[in-house]
Protein backbone atom coordinates (compact mmCIF):
# COMPACT_ATOMS: atom_id res chain seq x y z
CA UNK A 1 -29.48 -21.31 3.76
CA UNK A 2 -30.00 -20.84 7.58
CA UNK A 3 -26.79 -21.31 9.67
CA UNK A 4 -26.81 -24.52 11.53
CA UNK A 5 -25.59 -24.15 15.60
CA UNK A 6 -22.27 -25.94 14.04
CA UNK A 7 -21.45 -23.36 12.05
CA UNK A 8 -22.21 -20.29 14.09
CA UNK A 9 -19.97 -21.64 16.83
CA UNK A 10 -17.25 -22.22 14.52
CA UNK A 11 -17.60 -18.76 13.60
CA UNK A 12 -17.88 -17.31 16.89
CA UNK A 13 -14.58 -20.10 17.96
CA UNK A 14 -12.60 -17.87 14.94
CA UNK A 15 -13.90 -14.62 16.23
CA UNK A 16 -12.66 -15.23 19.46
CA UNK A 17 -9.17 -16.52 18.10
CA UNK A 18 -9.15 -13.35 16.01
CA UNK A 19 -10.11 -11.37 19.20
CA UNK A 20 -7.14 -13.26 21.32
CA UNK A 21 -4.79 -12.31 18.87
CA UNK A 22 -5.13 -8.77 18.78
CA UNK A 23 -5.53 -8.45 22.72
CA UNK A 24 -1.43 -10.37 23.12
CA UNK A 25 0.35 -8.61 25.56
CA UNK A 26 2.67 -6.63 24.00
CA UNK A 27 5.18 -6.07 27.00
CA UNK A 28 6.55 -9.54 27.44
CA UNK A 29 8.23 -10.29 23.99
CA UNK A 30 9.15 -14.30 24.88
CA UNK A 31 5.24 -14.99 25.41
CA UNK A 32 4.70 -12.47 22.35
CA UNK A 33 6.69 -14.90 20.05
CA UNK A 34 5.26 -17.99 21.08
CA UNK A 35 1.33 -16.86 21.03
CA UNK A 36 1.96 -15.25 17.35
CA UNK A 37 3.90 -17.78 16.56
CA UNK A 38 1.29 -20.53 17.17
CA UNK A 39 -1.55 -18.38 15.82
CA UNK A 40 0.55 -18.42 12.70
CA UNK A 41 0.02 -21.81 11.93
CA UNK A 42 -3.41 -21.48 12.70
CA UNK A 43 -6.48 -23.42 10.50
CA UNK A 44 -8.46 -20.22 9.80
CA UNK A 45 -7.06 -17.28 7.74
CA UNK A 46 -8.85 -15.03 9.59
CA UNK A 47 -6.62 -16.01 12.63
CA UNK A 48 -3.15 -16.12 10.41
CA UNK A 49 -3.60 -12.75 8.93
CA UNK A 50 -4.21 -11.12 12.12
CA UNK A 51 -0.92 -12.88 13.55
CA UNK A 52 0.80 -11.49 10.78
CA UNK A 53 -0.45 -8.16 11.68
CA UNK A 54 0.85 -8.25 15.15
CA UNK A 55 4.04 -9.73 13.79
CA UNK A 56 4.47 -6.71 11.24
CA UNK A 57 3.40 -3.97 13.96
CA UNK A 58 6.08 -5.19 16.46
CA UNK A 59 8.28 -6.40 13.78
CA UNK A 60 9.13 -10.26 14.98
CA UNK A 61 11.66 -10.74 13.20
CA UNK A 62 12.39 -13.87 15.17
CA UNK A 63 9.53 -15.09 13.07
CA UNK A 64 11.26 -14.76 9.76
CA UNK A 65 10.95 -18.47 8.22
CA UNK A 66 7.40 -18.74 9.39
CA UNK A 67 6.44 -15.38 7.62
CA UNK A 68 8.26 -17.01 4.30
CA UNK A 69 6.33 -19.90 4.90
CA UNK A 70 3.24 -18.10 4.53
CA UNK A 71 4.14 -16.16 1.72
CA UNK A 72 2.93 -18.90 -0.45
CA UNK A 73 -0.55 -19.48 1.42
CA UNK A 74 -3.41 -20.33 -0.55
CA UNK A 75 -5.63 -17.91 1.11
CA UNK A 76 -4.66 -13.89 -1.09
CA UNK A 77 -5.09 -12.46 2.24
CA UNK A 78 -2.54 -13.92 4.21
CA UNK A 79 -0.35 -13.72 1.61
CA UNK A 80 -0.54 -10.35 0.98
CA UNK A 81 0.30 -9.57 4.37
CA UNK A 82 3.45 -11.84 4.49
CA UNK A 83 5.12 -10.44 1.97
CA UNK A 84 4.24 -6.99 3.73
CA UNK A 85 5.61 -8.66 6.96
CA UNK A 86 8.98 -9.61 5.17
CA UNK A 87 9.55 -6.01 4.26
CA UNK A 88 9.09 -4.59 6.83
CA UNK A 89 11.32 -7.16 8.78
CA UNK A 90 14.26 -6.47 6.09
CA UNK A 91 13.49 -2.91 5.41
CA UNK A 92 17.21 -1.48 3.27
CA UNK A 93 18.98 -4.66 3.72
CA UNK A 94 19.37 -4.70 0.05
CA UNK A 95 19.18 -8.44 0.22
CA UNK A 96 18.56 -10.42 -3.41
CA UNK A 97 15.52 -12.54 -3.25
CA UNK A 98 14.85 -14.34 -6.35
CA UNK A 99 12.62 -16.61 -5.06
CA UNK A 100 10.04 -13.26 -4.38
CA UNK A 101 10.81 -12.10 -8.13
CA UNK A 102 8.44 -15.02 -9.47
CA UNK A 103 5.55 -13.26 -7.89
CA UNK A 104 5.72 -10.50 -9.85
CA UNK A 105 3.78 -12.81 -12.68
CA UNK A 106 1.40 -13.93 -10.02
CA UNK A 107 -2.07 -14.08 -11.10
CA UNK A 108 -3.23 -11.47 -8.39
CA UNK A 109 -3.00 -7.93 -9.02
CA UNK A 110 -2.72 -7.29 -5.30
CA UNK A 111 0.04 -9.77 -4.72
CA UNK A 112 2.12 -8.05 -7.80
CA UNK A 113 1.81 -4.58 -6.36
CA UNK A 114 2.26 -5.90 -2.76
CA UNK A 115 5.90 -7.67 -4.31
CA UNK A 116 6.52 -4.34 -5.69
CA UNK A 117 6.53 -2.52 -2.91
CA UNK A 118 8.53 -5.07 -0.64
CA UNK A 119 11.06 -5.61 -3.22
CA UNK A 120 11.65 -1.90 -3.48
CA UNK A 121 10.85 -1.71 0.58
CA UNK A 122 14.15 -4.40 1.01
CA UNK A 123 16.36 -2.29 -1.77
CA UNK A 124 16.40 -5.78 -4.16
CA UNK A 125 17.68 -3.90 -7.03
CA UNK A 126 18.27 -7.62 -8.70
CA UNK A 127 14.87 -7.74 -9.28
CA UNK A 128 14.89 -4.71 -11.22
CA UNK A 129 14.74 -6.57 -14.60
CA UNK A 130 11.73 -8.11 -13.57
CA UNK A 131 9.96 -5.44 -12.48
CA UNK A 132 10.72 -3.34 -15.85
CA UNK A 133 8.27 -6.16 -17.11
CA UNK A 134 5.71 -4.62 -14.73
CA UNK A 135 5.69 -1.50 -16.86
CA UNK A 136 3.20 -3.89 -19.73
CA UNK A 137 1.20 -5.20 -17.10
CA UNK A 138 -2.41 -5.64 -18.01
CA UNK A 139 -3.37 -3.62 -14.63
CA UNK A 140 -2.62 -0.09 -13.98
CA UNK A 141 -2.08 -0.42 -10.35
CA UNK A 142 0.46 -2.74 -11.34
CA UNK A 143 1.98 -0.53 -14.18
CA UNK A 144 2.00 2.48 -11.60
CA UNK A 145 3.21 0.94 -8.63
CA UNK A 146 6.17 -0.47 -11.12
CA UNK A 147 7.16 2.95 -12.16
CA UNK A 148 7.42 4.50 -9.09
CA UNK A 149 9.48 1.11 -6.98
CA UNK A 150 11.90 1.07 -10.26
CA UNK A 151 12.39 4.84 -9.32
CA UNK A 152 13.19 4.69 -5.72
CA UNK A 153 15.05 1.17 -6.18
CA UNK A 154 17.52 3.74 -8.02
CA UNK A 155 16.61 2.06 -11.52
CA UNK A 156 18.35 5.46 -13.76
CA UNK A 157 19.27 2.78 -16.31
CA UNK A 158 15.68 1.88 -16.57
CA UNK A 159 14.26 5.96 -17.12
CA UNK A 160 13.69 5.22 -20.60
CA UNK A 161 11.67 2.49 -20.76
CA UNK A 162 9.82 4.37 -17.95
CA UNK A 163 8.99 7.15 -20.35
CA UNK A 164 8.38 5.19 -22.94
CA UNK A 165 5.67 3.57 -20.84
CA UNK A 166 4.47 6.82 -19.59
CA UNK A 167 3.89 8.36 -22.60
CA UNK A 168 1.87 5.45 -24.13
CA UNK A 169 -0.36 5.18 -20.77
CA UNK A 170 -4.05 5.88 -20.98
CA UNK A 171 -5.34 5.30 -17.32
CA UNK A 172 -5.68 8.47 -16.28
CA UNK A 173 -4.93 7.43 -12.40
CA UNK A 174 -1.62 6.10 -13.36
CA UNK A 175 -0.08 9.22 -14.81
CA UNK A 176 0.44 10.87 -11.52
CA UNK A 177 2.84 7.64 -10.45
CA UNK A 178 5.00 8.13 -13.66
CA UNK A 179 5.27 11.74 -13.70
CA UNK A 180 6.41 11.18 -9.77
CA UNK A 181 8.50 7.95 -10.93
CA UNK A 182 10.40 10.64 -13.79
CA UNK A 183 10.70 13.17 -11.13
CA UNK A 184 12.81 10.86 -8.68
CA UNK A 185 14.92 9.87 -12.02
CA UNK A 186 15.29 13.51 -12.36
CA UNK A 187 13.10 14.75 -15.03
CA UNK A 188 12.25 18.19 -13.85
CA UNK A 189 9.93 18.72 -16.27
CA UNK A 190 7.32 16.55 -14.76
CA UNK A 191 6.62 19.17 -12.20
CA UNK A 192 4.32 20.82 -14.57
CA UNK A 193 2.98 17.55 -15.04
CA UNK A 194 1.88 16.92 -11.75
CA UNK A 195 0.19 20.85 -11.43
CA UNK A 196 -1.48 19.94 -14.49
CA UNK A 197 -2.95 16.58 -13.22
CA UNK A 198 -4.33 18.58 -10.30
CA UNK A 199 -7.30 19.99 -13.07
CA UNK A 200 -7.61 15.97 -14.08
CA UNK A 201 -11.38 14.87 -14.07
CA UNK A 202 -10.45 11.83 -11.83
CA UNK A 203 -10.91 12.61 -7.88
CA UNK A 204 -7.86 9.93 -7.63
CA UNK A 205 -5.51 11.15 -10.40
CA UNK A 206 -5.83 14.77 -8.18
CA UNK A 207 -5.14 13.41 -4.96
CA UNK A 208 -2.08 11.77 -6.43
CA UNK A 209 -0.41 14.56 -8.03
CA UNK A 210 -0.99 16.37 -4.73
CA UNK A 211 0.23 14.10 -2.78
CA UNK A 212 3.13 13.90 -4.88
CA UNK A 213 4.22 17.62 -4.46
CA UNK A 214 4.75 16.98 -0.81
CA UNK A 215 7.82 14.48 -1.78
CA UNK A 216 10.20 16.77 -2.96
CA UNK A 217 11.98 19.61 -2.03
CA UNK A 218 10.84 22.89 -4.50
CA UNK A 219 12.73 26.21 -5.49
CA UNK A 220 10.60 29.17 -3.75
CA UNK A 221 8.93 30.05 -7.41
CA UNK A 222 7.62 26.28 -7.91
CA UNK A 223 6.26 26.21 -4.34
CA UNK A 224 4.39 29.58 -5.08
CA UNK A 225 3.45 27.75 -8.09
CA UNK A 226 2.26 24.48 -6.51
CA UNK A 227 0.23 26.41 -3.61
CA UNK A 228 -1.82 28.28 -6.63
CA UNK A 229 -2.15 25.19 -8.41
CA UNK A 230 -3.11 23.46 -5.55
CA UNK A 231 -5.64 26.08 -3.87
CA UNK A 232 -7.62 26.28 -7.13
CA UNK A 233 -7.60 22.70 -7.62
CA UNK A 234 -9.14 22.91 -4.04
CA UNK A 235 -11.48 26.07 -4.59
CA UNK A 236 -12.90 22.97 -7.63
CA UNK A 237 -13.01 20.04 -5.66
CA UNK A 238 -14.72 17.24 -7.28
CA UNK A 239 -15.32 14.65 -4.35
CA UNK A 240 -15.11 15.09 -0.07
CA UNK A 241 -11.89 13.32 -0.54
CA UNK A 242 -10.76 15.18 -2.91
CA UNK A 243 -11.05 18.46 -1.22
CA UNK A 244 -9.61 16.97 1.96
CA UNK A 245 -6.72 16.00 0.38
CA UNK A 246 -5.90 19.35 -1.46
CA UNK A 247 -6.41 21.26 2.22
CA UNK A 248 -3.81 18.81 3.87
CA UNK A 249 -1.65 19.10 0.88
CA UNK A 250 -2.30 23.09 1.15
CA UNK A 251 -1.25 23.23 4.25
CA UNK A 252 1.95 21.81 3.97
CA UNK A 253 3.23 23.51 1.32
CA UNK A 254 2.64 26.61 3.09
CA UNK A 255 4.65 24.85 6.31
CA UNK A 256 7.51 24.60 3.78
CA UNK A 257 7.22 27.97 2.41
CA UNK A 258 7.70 29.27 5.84
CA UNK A 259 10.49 26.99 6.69
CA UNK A 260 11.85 27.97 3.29
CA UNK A 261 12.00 31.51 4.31
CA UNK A 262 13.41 30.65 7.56
């Protein structure tokens, strides 16, 4: 149906709020707080998330009970980004927050990965038991982005339920994030793993596993073995991004060869 001249000027009223929000002046923080803070408990979600933005970027932590507020909004969106905008405001704090594990069951795939990352993002390692139960979740997003927050949450105790997991997962785009996830724990093995995945069939499987071999620190015979891998992977590209990602990767493996060497 046609818009009426009601609706279009609502629209235009919450594209101007949206507008106002991400044109605050940055410099004076006192005025900062009080525009973001009021834009926070704006009607449209439009106008919250974009607060939230502003409140991550310049991390207002002043903010902190409003963000918690809105980290049980009915609208996915703003959601999302407050839990974002609580870890970032308690980045290695290693604070407990059981009241964040429960999210972890949450209906929305995005809100269990964004939980993930926070609770790993804050160092919550009492949530670590629930997010083992991450490793069965119906989504691989979920299952992957599990793996790898267990892993840098410093879950060793956890390694074998990891590879259990990993060895019985069949999304082909999650395999990079355990063989990366076994890696942390110490698994050397998974090196191969990750050259291997660079030949997978899936553009995003590839660009994982490369990605991947820039996050660790290699003898000089496994970087020699990761710029081979990864040239030929690039030489047999199978998408734009694909090949973008192997020549980025490419080229910094060869900046740490040559600071190797150095």
């Amino acid at each position: 149906m046609p818009s009426t001249a009601t609706t279009q000027k609502a629209r235009s009223t919450v594209s101007d709020r949206v507008i106002a929000v991400k044109a605050l002046l940055l410099d004076d923080r006192s005025q900062l707080l009080r525009a973001v803070s009021s834009h926070l408990k704006d009607r449209s979600p439009r106008v919250r998330e974009a607060a939230l933005e502003v409140a991550r970027d310049e991390v207002l932590s002043e903010l902190d009970d409003q963000i918690v507020g809105l980290i049980s909004d009915k609208n996915s969106f703003v959601r999302q980004r407050a839990i974002e905008c609580f870890g970032s405001f308690h980045e290695g704090e290693a604070i407990k927050t059981p009241w964040l594990h429960s999210l972890l069951r949450h209906p929305e795939v995005l809100t269990r990965v964004e939980t993930l990352e926070t609770l790993d993002q804050i160092g919550d390692k009492s949530a670590l038991p629930a997010m083992i139960e991450c490793l069965r979740d119906e989504n691989y997003l979920v299952r992957s982005y599990a793996a790898i927050s267990i892993a840098q949450l410093g879950g060793k105790k956890f390694r074998k339920q990891i590879e259990k997991a990993s060895k019985i997962e069949e999304a082909e785009n999650a395999k990079p994030w355990f063989a990366r996830s076994l890696l942390v724990l110490g698994d050397s093995k998974q090196f191969g793993n990750l050259l291997d995945l660079l030949s997978s069939t899936s553009p995003t499987a590839r660009c994982s596993a490369a990605n991947s071999l820039t996050a660790f620190e290699w003898s000089s015979d496994q970087l020699e073995s990761a710029l081979a891998a990864v040239a030929h992977a690039s030489r047999n590209s199978l998408a734009k991004s694909d090949q973008s990602t192997m020549e980025r990767v490419l080229k910094q493996l060869l900046e740490d060869v040559t600071a190797t060497n150095h």
